[in-house]
C-alpha atoms as a PDB file:
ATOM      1  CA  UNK A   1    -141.540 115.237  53.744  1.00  0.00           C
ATOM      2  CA  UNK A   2    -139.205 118.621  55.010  1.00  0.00           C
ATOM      3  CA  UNK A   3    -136.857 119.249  57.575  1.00  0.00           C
ATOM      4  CA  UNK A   4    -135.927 122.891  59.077  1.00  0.00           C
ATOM      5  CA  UNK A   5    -134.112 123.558  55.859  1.00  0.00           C
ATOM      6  CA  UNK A   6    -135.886 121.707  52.751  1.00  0.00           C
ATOM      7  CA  UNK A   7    -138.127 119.241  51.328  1.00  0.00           C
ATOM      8  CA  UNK A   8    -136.884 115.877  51.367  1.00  0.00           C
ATOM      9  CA  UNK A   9    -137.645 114.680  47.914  1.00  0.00           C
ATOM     10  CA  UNK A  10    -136.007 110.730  46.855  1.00  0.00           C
ATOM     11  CA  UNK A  11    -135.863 110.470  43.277  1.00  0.00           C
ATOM     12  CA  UNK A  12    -135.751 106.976  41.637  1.00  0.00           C
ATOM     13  CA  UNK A  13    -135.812 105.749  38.233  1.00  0.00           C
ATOM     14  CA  UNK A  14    -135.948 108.254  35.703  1.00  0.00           C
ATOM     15  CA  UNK A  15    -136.053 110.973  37.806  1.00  0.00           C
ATOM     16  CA  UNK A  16    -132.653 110.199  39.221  1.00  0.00           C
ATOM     17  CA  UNK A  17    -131.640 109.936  35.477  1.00  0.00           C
ATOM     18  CA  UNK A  18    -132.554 113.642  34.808  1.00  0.00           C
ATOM     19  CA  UNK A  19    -131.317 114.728  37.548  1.00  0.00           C
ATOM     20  CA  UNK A  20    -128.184 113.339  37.262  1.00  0.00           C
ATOM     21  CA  UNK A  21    -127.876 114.695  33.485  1.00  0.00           C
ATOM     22  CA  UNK A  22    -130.089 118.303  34.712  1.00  0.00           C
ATOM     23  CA  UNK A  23    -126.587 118.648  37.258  1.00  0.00           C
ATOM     24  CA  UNK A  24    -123.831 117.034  34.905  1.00  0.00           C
ATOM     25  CA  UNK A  25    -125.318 119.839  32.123  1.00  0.00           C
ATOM     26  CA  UNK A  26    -124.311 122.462  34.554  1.00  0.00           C
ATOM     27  CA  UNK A  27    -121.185 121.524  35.366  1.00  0.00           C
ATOM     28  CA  UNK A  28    -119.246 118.940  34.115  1.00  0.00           C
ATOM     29  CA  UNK A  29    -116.405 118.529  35.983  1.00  0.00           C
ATOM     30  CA  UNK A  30    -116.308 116.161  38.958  1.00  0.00           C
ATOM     31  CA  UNK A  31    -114.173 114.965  41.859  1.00  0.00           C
ATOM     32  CA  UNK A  32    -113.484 111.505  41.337  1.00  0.00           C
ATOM     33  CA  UNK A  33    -112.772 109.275  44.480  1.00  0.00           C
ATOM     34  CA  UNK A  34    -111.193 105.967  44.162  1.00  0.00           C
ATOM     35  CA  UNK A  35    -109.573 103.567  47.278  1.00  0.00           C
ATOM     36  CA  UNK A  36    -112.764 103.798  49.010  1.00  0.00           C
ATOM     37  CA  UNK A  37    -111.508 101.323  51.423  1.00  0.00           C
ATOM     38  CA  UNK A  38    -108.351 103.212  52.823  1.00  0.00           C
ATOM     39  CA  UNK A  39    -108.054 106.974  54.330  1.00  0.00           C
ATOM     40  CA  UNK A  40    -108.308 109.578  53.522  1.00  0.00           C
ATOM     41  CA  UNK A  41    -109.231 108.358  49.650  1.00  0.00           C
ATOM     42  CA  UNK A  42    -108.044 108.807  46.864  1.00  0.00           C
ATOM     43  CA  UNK A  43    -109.538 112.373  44.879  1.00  0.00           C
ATOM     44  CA  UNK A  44    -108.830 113.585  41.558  1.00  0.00           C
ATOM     45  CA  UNK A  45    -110.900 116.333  38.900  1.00  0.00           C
ATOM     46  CA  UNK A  46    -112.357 114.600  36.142  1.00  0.00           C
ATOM     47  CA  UNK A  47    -115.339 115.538  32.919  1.00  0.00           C
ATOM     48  CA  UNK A  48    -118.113 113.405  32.589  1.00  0.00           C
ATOM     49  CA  UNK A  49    -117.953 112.681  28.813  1.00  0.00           C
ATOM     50  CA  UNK A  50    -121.941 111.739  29.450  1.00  0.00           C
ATOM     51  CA  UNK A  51    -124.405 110.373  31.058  1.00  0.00           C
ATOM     52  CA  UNK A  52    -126.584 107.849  29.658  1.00  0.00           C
ATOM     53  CA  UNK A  53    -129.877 107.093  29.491  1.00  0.00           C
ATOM     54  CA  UNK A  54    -129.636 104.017  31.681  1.00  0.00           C
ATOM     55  CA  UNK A  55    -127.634 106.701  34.397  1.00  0.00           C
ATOM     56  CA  UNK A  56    -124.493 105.741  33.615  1.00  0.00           C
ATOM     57  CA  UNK A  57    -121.491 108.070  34.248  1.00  0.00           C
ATOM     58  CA  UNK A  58    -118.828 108.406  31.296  1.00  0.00           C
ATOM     59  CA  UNK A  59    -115.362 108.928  31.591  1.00  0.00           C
ATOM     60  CA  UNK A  60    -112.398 108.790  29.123  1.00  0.00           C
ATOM     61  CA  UNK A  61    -108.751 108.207  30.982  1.00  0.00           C
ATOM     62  CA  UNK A  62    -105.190 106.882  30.370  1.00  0.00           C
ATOM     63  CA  UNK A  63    -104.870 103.096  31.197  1.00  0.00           C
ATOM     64  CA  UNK A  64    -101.849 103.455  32.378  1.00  0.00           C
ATOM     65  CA  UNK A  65    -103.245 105.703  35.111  1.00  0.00           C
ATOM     66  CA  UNK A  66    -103.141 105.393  38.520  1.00  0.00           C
ATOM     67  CA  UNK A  67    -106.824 105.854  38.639  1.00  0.00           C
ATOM     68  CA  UNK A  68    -107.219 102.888  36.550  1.00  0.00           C
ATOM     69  CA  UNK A  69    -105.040 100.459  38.391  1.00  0.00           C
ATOM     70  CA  UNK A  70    -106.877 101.951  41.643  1.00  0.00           C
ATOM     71  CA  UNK A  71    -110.315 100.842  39.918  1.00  0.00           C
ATOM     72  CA  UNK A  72    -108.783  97.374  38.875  1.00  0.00           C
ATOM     73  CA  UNK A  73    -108.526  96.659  42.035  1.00  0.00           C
ATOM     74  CA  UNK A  74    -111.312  97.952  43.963  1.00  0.00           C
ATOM     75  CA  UNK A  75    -114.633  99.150  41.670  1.00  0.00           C
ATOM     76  CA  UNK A  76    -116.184 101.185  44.392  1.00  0.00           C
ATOM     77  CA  UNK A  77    -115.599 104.965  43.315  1.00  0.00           C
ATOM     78  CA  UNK A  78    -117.774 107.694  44.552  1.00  0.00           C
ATOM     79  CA  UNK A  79    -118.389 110.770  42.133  1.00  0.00           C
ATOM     80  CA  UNK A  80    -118.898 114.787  43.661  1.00  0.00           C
ATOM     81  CA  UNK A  81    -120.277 117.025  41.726  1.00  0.00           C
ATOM     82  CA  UNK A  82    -120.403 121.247  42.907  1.00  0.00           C
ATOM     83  CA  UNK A  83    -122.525 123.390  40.855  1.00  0.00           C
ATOM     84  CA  UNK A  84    -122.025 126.838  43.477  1.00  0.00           C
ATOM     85  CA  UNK A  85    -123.205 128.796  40.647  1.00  0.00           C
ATOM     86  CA  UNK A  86    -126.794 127.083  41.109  1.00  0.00           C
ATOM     87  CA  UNK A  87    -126.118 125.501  43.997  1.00  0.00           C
ATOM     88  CA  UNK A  88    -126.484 121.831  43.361  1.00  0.00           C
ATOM     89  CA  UNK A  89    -124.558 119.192  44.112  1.00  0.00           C
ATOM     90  CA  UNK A  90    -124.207 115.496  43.806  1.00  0.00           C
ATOM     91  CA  UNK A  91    -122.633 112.456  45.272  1.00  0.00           C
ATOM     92  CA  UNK A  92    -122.981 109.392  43.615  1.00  0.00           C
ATOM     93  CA  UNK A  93    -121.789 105.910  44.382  1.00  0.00           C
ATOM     94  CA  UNK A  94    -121.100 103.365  42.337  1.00  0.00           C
ATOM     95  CA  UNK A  95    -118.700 101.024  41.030  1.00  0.00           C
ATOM     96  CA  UNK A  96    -116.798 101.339  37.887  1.00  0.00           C
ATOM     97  CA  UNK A  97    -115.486  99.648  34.493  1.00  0.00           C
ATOM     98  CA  UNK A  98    -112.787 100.099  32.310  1.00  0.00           C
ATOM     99  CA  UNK A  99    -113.082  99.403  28.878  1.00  0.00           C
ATOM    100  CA  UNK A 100    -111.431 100.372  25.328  1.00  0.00           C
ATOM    101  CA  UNK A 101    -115.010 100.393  24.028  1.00  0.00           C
ATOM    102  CA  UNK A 102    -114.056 102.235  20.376  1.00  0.00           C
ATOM    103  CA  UNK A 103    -117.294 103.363  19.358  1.00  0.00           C
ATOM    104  CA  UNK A 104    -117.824 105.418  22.919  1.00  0.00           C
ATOM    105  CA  UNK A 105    -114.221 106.728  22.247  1.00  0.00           C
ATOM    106  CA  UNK A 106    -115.233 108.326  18.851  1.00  0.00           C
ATOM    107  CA  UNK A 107    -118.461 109.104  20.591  1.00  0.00           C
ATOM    108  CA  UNK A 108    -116.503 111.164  23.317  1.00  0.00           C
ATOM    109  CA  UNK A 109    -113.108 112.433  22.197  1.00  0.00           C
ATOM    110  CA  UNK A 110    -112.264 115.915  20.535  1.00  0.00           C
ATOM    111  CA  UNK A 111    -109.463 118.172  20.114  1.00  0.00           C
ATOM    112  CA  UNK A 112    -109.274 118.726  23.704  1.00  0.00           C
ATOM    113  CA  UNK A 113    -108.258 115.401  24.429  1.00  0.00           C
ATOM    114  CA  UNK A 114    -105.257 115.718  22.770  1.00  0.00           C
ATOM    115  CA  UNK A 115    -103.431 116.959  25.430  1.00  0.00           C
ATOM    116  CA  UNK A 116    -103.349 114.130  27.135  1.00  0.00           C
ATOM    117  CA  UNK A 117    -104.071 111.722  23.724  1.00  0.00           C
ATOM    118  CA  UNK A 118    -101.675 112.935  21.392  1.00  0.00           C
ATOM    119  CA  UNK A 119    -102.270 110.189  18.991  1.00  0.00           C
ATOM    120  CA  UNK A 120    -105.297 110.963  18.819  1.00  0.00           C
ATOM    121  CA  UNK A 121    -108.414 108.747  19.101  1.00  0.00           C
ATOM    122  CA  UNK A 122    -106.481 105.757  17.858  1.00  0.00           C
ATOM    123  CA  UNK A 123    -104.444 106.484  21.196  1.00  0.00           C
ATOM    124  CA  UNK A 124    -103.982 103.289  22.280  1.00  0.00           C
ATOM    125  CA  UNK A 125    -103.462 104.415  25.972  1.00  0.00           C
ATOM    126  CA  UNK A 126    -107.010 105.528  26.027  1.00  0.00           C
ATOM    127  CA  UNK A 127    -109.915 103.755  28.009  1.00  0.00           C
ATOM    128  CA  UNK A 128    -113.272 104.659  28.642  1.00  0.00           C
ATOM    129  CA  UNK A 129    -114.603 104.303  32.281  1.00  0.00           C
ATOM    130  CA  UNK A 130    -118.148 103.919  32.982  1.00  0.00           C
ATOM    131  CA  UNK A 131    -119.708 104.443  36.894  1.00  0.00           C
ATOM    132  CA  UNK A 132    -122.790 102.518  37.625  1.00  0.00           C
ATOM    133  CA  UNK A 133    -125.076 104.337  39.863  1.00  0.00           C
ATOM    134  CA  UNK A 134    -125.790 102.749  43.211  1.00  0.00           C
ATOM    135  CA  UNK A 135    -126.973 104.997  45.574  1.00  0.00           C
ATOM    136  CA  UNK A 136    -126.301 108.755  46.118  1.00  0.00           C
ATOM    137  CA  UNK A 137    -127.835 112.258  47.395  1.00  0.00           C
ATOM    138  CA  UNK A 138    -128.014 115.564  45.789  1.00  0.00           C
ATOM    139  CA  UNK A 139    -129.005 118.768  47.420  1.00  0.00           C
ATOM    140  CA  UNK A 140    -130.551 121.639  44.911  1.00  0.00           C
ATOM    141  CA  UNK A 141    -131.740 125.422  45.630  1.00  0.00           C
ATOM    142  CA  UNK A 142    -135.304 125.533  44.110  1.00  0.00           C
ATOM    143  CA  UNK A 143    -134.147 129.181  43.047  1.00  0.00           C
ATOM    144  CA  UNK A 144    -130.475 129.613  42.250  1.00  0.00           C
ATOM    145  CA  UNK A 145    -127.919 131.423  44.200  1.00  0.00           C
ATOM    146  CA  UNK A 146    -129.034 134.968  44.117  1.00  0.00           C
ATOM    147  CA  UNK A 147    -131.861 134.586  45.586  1.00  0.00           C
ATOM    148  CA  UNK A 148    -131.046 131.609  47.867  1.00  0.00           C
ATOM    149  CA  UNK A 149    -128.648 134.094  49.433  1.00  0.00           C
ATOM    150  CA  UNK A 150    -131.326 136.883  49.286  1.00  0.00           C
ATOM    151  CA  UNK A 151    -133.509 134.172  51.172  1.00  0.00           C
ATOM    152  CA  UNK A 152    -130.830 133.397  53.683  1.00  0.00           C
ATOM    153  CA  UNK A 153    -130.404 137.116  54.715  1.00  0.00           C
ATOM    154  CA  UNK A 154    -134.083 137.400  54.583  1.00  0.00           C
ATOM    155  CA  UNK A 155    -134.410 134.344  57.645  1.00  0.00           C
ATOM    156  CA  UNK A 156    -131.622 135.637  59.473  1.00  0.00           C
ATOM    157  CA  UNK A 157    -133.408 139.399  60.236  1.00  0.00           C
ATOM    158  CA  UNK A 158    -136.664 137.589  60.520  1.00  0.00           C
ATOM    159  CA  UNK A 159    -134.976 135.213  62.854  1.00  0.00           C
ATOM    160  CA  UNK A 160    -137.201 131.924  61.151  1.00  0.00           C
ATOM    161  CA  UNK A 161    -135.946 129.098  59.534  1.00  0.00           C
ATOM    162  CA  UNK A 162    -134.932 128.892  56.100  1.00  0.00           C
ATOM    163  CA  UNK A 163    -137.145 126.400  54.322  1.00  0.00           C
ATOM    164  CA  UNK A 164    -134.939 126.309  51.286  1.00  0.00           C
ATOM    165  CA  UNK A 165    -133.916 123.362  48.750  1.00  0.00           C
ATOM    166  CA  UNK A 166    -134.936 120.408  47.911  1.00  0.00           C
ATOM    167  CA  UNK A 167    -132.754 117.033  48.725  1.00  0.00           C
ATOM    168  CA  UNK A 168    -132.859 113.850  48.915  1.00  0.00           C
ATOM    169  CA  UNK A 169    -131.581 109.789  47.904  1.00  0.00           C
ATOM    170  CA  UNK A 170    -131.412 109.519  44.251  1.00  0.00           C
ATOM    171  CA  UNK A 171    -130.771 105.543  43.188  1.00  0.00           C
ATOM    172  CA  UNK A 172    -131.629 104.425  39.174  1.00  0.00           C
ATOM    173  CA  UNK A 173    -133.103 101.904  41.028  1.00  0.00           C
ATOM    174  CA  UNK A 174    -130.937  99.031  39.426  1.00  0.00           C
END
């Protein structure tokens, strides 16, 4: 299926899967929204640690966060993810857990983290918060920036439509 601008393309399963990780590899850093139920919601920059084989998102934080008591009492949290650079982005919903799951902490944590761990992995203000994929979207350039701008300029003299990207729902299909 396309519209003016690109092919619509849903991706389920494990295509969702590598697409999440194809964008997450690109750039890391998210906007993470909790209070989904109030305005405007609640936005802050966080690094997906991973994501998982099954699609899961992976997130280390302080449990004495905001962010955390936010989750604890509402799950729904809604992930954005800008690549400019390639032009792709992401928005995924889901809901989230918190956990102090020790193996994914040693899985996850380096030096970095010590700025806001100084103790360390042992930390014992550290949790781990994984996002379970429900539904999302993603929009994607099928040839970078350069020449997506190139392309752009191209339409606008010719005065046709750009027939771009490629976008679409993207659900693991849970």
């Amino acid at each position: 299926m396309t519209n003016n601008a690109s092919d619509i393309q849903d991706l389920t399963g494990q295509a969702a899967i590598d697409k999440f990780k194809e964008i997450v590899k690109h750039e890391e850093t998210c906007l993470f929204s909790t209070n989904l139920g109030t305005v405007p919601i609640t936005t802050r920059p966080m690094g997906v640690q991973k994501v998982c084989d099954q699609g899961n998102f992976w997130f280390m934080s302080p449990g004495d966060s905001d962010k955390n008591r936010e989750i604890e009492a509402d799950p729904r949290v809604q992930l954005f993810i800008s690549n400019t650079k390639n032009y792709e982005f992401l928005s995924v919903y889901g809901h989230a857990t918190i956990s102090r799951d020790q193996a994914k902490i040693d899985e996850f944590f380096n030096a970095m983290h010590k700025a806001w761990f100084p103790e360390g992995k042992d930390d014992p203000n550290i949790t781990i918060i994984k996002v379970t994929p429900e539904e999302g979207f993603y929009w994607d350039t099928k040839d970078g920036k350069l020449v997506s701008i190139l392309k752009i300029a191209a339409s606008a003299v010719m005065g046709k439509t750009l027939q771009e990207g490629v976008e679409g729902t993207i659900s693991v299909g849970r």
